[in-house]
Protein backbone atom coordinates (compact mmCIF):
# COMPACT_ATOMS: atom_id res chain seq x y z
CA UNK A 1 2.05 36.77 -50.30
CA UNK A 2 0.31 37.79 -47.07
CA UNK A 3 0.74 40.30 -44.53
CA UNK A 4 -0.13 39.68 -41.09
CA UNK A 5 -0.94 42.48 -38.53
CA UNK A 6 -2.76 41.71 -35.10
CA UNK A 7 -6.69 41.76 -35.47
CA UNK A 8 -6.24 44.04 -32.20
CA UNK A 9 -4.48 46.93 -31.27
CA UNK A 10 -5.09 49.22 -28.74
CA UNK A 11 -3.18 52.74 -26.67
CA UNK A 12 -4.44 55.26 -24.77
CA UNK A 13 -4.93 58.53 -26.09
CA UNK A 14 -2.20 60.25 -26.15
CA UNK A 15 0.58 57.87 -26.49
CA UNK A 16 3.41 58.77 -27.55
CA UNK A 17 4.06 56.26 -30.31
CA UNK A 18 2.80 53.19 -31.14
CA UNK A 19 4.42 49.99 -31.95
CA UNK A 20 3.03 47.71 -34.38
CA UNK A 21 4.04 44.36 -35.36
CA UNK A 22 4.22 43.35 -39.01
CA UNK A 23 5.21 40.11 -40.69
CA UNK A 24 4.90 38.58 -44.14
CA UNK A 25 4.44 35.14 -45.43
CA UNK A 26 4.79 33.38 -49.15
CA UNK A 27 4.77 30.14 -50.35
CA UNK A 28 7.43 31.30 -53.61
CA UNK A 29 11.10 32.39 -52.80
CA UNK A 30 10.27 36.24 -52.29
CA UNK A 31 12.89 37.29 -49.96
CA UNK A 32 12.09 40.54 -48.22
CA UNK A 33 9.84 43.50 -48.65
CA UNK A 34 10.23 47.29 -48.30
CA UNK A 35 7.46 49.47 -46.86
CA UNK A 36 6.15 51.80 -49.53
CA UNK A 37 3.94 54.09 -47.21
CA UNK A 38 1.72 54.15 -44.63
CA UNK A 39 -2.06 55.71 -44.14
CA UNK A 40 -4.12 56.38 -41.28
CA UNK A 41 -7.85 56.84 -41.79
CA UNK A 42 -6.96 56.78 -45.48
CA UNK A 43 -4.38 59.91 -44.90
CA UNK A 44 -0.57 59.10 -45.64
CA UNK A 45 1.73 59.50 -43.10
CA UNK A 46 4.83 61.15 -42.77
CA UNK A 47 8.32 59.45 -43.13
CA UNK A 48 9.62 61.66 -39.97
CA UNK A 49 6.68 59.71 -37.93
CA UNK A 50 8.04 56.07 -39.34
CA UNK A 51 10.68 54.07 -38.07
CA UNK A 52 10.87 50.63 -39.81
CA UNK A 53 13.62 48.65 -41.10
CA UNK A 54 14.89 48.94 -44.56
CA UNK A 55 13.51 45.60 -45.56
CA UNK A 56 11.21 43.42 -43.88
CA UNK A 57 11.89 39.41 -44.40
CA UNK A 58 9.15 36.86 -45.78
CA UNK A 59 8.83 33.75 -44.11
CA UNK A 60 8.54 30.52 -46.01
CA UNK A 61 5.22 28.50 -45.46
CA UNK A 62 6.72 25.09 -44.81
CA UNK A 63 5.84 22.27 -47.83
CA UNK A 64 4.34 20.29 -44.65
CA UNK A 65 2.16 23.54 -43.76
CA UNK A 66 -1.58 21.97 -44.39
CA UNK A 67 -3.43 25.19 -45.66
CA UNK A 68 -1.48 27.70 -47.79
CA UNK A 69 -3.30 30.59 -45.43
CA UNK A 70 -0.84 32.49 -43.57
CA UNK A 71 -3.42 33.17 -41.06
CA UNK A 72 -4.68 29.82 -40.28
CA UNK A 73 -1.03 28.38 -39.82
CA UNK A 74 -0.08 30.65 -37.83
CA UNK A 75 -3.09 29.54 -35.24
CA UNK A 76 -1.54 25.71 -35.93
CA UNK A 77 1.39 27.19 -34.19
CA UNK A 78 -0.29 29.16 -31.73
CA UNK A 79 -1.86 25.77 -30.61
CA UNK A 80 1.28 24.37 -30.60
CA UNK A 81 3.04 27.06 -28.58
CA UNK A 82 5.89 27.68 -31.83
CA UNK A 83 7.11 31.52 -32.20
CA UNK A 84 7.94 33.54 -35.41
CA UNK A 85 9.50 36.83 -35.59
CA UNK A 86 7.45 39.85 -36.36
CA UNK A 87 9.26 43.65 -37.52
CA UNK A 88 8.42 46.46 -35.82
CA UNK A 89 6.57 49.59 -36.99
CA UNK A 90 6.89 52.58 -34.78
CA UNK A 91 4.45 55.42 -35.32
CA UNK A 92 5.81 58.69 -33.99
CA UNK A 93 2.17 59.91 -32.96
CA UNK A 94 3.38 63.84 -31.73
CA UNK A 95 3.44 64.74 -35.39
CA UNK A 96 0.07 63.17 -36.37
CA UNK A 97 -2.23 66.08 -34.62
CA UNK A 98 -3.01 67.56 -38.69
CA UNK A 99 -4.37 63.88 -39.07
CA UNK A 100 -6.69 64.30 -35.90
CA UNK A 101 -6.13 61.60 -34.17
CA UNK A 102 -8.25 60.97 -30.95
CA UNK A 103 -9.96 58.35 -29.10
CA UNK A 104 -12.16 55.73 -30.88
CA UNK A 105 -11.19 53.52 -34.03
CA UNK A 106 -8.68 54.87 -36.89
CA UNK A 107 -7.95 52.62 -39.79
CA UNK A 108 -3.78 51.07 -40.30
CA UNK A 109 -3.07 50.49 -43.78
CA UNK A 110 0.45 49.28 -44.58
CA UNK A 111 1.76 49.05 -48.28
CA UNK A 112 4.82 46.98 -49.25
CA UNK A 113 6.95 46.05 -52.50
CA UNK A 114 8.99 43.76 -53.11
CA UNK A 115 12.25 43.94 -55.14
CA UNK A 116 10.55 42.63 -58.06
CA UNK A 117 7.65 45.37 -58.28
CA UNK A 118 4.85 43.24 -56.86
CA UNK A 119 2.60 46.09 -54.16
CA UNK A 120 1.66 43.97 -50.93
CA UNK A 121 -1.40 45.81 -48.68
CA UNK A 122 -2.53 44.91 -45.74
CA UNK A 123 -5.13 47.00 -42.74
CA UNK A 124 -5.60 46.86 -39.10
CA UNK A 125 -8.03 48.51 -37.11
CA UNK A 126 -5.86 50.84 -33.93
CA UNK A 127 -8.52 51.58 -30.53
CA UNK A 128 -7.73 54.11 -29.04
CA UNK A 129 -9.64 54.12 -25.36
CA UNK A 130 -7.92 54.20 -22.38
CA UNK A 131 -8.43 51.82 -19.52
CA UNK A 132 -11.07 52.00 -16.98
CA UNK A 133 -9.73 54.24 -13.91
CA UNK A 134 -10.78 52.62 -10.75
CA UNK A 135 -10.00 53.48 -7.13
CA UNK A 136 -9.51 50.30 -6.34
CA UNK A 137 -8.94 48.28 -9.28
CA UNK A 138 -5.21 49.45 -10.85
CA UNK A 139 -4.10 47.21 -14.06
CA UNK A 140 -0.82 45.31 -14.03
CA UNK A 141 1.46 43.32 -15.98
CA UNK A 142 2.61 40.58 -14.03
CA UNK A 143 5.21 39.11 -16.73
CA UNK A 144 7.28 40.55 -18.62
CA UNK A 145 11.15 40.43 -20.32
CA UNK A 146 13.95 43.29 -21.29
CA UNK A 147 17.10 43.09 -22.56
CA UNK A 148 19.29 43.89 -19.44
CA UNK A 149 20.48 40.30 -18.03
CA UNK A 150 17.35 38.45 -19.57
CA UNK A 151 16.14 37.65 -22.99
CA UNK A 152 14.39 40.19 -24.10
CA UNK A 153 14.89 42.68 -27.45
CA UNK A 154 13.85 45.80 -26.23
CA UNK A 155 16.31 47.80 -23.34
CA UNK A 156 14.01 48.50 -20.00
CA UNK A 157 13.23 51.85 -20.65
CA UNK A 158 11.16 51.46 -24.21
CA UNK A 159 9.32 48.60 -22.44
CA UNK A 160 7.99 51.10 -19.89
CA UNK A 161 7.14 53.18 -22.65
CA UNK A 162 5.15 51.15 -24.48
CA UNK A 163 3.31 49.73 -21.06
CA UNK A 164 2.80 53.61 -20.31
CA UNK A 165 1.39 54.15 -23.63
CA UNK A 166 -1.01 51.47 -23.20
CA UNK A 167 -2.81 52.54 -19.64
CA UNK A 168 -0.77 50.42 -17.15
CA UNK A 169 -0.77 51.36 -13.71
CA UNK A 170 1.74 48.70 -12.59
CA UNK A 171 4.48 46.32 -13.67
CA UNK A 172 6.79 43.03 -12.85
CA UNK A 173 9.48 42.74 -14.74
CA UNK A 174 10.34 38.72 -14.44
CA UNK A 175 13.92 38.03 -15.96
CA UNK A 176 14.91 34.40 -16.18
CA UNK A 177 16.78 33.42 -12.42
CA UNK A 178 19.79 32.08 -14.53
CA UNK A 179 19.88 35.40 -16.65
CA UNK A 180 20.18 37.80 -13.51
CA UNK A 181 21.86 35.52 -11.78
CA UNK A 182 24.82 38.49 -10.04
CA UNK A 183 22.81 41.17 -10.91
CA UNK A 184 19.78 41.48 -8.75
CA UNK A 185 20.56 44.76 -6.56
CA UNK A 186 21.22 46.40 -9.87
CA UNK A 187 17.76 44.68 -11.18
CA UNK A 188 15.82 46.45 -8.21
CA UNK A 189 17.56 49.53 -8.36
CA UNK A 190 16.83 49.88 -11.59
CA UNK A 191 13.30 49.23 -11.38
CA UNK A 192 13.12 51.90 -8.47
CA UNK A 193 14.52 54.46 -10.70
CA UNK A 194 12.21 53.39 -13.83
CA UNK A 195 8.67 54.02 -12.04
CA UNK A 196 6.89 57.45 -12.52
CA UNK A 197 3.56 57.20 -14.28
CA UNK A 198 4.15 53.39 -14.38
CA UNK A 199 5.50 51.47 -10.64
CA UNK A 200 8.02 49.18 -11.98
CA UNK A 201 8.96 46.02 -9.35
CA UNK A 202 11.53 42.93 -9.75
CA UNK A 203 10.13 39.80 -10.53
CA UNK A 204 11.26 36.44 -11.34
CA UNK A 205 10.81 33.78 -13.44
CA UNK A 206 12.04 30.05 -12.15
CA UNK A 207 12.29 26.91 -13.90
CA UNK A 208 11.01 23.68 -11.51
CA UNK A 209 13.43 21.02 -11.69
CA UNK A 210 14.33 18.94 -14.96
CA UNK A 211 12.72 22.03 -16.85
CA UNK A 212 9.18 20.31 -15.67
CA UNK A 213 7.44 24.24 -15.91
CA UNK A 214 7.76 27.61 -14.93
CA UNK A 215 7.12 29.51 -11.74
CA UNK A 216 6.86 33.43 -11.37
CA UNK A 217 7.67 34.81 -7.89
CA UNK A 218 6.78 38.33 -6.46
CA UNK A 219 7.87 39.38 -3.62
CA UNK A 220 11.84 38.95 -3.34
CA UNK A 221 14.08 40.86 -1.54
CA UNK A 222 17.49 38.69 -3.20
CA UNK A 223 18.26 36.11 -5.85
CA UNK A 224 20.36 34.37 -3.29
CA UNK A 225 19.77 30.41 -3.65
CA UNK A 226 16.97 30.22 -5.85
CA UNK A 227 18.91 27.92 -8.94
CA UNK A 228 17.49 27.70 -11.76
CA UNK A 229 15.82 24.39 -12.88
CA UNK A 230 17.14 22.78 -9.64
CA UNK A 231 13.92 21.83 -7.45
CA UNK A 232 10.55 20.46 -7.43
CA UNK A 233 7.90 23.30 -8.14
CA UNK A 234 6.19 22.54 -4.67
CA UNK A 235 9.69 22.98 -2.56
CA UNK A 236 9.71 26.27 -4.85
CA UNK A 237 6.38 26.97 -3.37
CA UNK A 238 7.15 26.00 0.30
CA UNK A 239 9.81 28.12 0.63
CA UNK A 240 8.63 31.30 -1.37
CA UNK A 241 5.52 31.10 1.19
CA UNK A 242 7.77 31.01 4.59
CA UNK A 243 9.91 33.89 3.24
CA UNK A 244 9.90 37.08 6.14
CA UNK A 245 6.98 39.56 5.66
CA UNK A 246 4.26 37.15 4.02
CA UNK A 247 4.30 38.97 1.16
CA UNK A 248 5.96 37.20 -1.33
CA UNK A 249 4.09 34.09 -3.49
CA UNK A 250 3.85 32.30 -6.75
CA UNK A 251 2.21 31.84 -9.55
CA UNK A 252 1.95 28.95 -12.24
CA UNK A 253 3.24 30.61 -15.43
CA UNK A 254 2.31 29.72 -18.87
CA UNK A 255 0.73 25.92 -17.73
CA UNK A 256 0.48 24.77 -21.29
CA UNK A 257 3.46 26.31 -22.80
CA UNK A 258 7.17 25.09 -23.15
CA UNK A 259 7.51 23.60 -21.03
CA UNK A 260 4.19 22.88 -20.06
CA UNK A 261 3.48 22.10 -16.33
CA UNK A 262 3.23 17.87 -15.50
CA UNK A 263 -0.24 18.41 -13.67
CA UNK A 264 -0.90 14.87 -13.79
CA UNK A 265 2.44 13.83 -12.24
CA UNK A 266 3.30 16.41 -10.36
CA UNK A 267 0.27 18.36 -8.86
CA UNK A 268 1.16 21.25 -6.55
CA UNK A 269 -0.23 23.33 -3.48
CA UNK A 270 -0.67 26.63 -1.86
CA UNK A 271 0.28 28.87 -5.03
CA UNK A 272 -1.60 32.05 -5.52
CA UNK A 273 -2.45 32.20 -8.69
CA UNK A 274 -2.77 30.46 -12.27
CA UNK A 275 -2.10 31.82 -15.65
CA UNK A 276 -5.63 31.67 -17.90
CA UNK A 277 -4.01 34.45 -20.26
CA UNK A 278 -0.69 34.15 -20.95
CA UNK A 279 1.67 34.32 -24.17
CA UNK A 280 0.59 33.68 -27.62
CA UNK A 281 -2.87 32.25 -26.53
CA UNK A 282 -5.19 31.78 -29.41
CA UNK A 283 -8.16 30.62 -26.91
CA UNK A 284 -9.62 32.39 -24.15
CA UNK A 285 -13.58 30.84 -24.33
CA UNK A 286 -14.03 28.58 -21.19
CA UNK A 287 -13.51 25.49 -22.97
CA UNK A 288 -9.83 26.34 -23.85
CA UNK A 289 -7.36 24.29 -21.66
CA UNK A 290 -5.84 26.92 -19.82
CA UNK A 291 -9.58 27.98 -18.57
CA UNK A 292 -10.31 24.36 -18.24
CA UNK A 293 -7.56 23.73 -15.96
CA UNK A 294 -7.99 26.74 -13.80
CA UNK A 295 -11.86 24.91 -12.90
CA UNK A 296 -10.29 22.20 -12.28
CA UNK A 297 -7.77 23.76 -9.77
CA UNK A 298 -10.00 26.36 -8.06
CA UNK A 299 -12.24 23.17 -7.52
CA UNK A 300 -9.44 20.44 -6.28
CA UNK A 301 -7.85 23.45 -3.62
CA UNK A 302 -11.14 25.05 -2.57
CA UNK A 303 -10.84 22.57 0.88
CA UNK A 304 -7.79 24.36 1.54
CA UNK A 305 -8.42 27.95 0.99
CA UNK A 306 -9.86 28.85 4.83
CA UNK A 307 -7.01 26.32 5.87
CA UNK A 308 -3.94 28.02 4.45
CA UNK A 309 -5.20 31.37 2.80
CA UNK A 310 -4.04 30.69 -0.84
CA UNK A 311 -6.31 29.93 -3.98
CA UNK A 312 -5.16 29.73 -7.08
CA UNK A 313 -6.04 33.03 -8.33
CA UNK A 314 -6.85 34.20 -12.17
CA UNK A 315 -4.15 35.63 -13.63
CA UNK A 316 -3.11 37.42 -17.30
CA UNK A 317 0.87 38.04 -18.29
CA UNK A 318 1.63 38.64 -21.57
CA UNK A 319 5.44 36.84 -21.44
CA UNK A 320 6.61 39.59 -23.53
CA UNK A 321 10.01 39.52 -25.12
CA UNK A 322 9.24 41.94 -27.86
CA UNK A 323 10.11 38.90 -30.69
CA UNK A 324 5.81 38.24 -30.80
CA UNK A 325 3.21 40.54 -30.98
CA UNK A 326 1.95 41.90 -27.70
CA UNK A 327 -0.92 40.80 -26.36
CA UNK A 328 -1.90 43.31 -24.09
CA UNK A 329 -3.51 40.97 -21.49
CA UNK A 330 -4.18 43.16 -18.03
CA UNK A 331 -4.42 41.74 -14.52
CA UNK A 332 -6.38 43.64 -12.69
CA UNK A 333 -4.89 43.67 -8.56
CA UNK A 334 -7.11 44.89 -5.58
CA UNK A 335 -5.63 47.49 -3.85
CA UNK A 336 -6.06 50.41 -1.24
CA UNK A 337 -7.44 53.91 -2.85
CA UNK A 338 -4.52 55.47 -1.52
CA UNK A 339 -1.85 53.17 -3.83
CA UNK A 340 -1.12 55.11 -6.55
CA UNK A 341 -0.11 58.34 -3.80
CA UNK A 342 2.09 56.21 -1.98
CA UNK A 343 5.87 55.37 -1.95
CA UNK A 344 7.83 53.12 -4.26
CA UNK A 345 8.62 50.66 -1.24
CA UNK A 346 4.56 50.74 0.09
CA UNK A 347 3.27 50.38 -3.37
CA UNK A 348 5.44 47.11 -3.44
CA UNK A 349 4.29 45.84 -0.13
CA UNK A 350 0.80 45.94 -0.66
CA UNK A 351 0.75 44.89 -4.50
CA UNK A 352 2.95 41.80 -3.11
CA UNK A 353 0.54 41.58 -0.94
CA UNK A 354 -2.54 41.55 -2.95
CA UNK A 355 -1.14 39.12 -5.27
CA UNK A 356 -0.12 36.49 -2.31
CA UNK A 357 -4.11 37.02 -1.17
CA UNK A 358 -5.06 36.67 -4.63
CA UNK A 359 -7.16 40.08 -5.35
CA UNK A 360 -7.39 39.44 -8.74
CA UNK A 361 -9.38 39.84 -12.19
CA UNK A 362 -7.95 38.56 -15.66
CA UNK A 363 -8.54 40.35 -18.50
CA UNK A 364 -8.04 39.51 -22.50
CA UNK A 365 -8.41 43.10 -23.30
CA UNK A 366 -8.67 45.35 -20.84
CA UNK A 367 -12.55 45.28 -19.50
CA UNK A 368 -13.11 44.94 -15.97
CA UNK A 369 -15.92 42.89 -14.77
CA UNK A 370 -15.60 42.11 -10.95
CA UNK A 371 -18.47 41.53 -8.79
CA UNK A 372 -18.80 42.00 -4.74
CA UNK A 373 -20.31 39.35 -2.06
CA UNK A 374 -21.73 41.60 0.57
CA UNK A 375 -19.40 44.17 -0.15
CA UNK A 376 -16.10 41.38 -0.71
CA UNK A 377 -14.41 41.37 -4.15
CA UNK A 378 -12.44 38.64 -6.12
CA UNK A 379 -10.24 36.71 -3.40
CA UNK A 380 -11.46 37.07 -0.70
CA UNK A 381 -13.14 34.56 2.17
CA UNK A 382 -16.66 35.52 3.76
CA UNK A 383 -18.40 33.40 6.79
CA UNK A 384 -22.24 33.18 6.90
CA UNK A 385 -24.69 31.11 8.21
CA UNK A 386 -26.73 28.77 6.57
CA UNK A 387 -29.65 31.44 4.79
CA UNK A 388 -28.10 34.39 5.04
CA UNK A 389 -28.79 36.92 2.70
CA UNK A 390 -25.81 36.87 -0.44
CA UNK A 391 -26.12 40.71 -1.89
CA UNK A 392 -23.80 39.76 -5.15
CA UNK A 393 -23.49 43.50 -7.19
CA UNK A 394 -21.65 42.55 -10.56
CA UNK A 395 -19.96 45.59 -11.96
CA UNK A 396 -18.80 46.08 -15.59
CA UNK A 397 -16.15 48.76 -17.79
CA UNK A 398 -15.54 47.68 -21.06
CA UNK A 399 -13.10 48.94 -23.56
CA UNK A 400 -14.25 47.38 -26.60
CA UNK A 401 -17.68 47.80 -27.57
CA UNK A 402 -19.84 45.11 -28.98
CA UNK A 403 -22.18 42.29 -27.46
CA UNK A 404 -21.43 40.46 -23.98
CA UNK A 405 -22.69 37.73 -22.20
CA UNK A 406 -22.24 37.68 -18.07
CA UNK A 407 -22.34 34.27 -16.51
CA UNK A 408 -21.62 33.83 -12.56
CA UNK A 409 -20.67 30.38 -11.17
CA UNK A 410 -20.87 28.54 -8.34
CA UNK A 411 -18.89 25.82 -7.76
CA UNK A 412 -18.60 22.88 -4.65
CA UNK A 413 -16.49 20.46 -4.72
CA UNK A 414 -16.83 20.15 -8.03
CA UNK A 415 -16.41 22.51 -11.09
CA UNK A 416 -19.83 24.97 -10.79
CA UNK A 417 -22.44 25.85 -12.83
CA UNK A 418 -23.53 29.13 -14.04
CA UNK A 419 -26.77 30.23 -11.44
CA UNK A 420 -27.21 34.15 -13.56
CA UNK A 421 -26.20 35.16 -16.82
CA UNK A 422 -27.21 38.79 -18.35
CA UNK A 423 -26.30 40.24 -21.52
CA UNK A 424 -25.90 43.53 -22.37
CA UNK A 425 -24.49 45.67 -25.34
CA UNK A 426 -21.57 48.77 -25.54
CA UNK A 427 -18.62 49.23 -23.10
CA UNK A 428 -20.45 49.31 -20.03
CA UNK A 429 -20.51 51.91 -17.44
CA UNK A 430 -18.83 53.29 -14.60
CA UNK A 431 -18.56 52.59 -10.96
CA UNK A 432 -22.40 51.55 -10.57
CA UNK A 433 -23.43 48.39 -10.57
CA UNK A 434 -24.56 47.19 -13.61
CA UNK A 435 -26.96 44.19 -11.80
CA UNK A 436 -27.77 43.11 -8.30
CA UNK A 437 -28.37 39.70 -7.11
CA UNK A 438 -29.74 37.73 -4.07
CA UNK A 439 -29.11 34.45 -3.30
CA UNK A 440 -29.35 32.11 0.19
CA UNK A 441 -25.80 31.13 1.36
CA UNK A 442 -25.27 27.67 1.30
CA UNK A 443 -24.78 25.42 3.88
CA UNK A 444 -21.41 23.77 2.81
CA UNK A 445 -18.02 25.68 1.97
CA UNK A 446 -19.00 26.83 -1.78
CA UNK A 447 -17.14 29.95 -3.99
CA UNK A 448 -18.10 31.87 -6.79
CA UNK A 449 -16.71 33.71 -10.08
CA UNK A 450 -17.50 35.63 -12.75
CA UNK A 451 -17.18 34.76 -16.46
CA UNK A 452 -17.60 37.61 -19.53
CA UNK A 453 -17.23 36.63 -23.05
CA UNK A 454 -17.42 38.30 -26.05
CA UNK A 455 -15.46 41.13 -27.79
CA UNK A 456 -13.12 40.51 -25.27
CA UNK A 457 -12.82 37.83 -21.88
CA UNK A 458 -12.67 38.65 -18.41
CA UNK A 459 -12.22 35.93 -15.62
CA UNK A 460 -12.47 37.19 -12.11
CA UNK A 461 -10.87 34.98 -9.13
CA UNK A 462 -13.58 33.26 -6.84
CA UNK A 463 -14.89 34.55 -3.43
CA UNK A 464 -15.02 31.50 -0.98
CA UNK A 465 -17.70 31.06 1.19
CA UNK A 466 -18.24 28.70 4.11
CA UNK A 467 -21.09 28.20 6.62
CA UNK A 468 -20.73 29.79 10.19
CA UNK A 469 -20.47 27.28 13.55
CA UNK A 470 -23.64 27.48 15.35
């Protein structure tokens, strides 16, 4: 018998609750469990701060399964893109103040038994650090599901609570176009009415024809005649791009997941951005596929960025529909210091906006490493000639501490190599830069992006950079 809880969990202080996924797995006949009590930093916690189900079910470990660790199969089917079901644990946190809870680590300790006597245990570590404030930088959450006309578990309301609870400045709800097919006014309306500390906006999520892969698109103003599953991903594309106001664009949305895009057979153009983080993703180093294949695209479209304005942009959504774990994955979005002062409508416009120019930074965790070409960030274009003076300032706010390693690459026609790495140690500061680097611009169209790895993995999108006419 095994109890699994996520390796990582992490709220701001503060939050009202938290909501932790539990699930067990045997390889005998057990049946179900019942949660027996709970402690936090060793302290047990009250029943009135608990709500769990009566029982919890135990999943069956498959004859087929080839290790009898709970743990390791369930990375065979993270590979393999499979789901299971997890319970949910919600920890009332307004009643825990005689427990002192504050910011930092506290120890999760769960203990089960099952009908038959047997005590089950298992522990989680809970962060609590919020996430970095920026002017400019404002963390979103570009995909996610609810249970109003989608397929989601949890109603609209207690998603936004949990995404408030966790630091989120911003997010898309994405339902399924054949799920909210009738309803979309209501959809936007009810998004409007949702945002406070969070901006809540209408997404979409749109399968390409012959279910060859899924598209998100931000940006609409009505569901009218997009079908679901009906055409090619690049007519998709074309027409999301020639949509009034130039604000609206799409994304590639889970590339390996079901169903995974046909890159080989059907390669597309002019989308703004590419999932690296997405779902129940068990890599994230940059030898992982979907990291692979973002290289692969930044380099095969870099001769079109300064002829059309898109790139395909590094992106994070966690394709939440509260059956999995959540992943907590943040895209970090560009935007004006003004934003989070403005109107519903404006704060749409320009986030639209800055995800069609793809301002961007991709984040496993929550850290946000960015970096700035003579003052440019993540996504944007710069013109130099051949010599000039490249002032790169590489900036860094972790939330988990631990060891990191920095690597910026620059990249041709080809995939880049790494031309600086640093390493450094802790969270990392504030709105200083953490290092400064000068390099000659080159004298062909080139771009460059950031990579950090360690206790957690940020992936910035590139700045482009051509040569100016003499």
């Amino acid at each position: 018998m095994k109890i699994i809880l996520p390796e990582f969990l992490r709220w701001q202080p503060g939050a009202e609750q938290w909501a932790v996924p539990v699930s067990a797995w045997d390889t005998g006949p057990t049946s179900y469990l019942r949660l027996r009590r709970v402690l936090l930093d060793g302290r047990p916690v009250a029943g009135r701060n608990i709500i769990f189900p009566g029982v919890m079910p135990v999943y069956l470990l498959p004859a087929g399964a080839r290790t009898s660790d709970p743990a390791a199969y369930l990375a065979t089917l993270g590979r393999e893109d499979k789901r299971y079901a997890c319970s949910w644990l919600i920890l009332k946190t307004a009643g825990l103040s005689a427990l002192q809870v504050t910011g930092g680590e506290h120890s999760l300790e769960l203990e089960f038994i099952t009908f038959a006597g047997m005590t089950c245990r298992a522990a989680t570590t809970i962060l609590l650090a919020p996430l970095p404030a920026h002017h400019h930088w404002q963390p979103v959450e570009l995909q996610m599901h609810n249970s109003s006309h989608d397929d989601g578990h949890w109603s609209p309301a207690a998603v936004v609570k949990e995404l408030v609870g966790r630091g989120y400045r911003a997010l898309y709800f994405t339902p399924h176009a054949d799920l909210i097919a009738g309803f979309w006014e209501e959809f936007a309306g009810l998004c409007q009415d949702l945002s406070g500390t969070i901006a809540v906006f209408p997404g979409l999520e749109l399968t390409t024809r012959n279910s060859a892969g899924h598209l998100l698109l931000y940006g609409l103003t009505a569901l009218e005649g997009w079908q679901n599953a009906r055409k090619p991903g690049q007519v998709i594309i074309d027409r999301v791009n020639r949509l009034p106001g130039h604000t609206a664009s799409v994304t590639v949305s889970h590339p390996f997941g079901r169903p995974p895009w046909p890159w080989e057979d059907e390669p597309v153009v002019d989308y703004s951005g590419l999932e690296v983080f997405s779902g129940l993703q068990w890599y994230f180093d940059l030898e992982s596929r979907p990291l692979q294949l973002w290289r692969r695209e930044v380099a095969r479209l870099s001769g079109r960025v300064f002829l059309t304005g898109y790139l395909p942009s590094a992106r994070a959504g966690s394709d939440w529909h509260q059956v999995l774990p959540y992943q907590g994955y943040v895209t970090y979005v560009y935007l004006p210091d003004s934003w989070a002062g403005l109107p519903w409508q404006e704060q749409k416009y320009f986030l639209d906006l800055a995800l069609r120019r793809g301002y961007t930074v991709a984040s496993r965790r929550g850290g946000l490493a960015y970096f700035l070409i003579n003052g440019q960030p993540p996504g944007t274009s710069v013109t130099l000639p051949p010599g000039a003076i490249l002032e790169i300032k590489i900036y860094w706010q972790g939330v988990v501490e631990g060891d990191y390693q920095f690597l910026l690459f620059q990249g041709y026609k080809n995939m880049g190599k790494a031309i600086w790495q640093a390493e450094t140690r802790g969270a990392g500061g504030g709105r200083r830069p953490a290092w400064k680097v000068e390099l000659a611009a080159p004298g062909e169209t080139s771009y460059y992006w950031l990579y950090v790895s360690g206790p957690d993995q940020v992936l910035t999108s590139p700045v482009f950079l051509r040569p100016a006419r003499r």
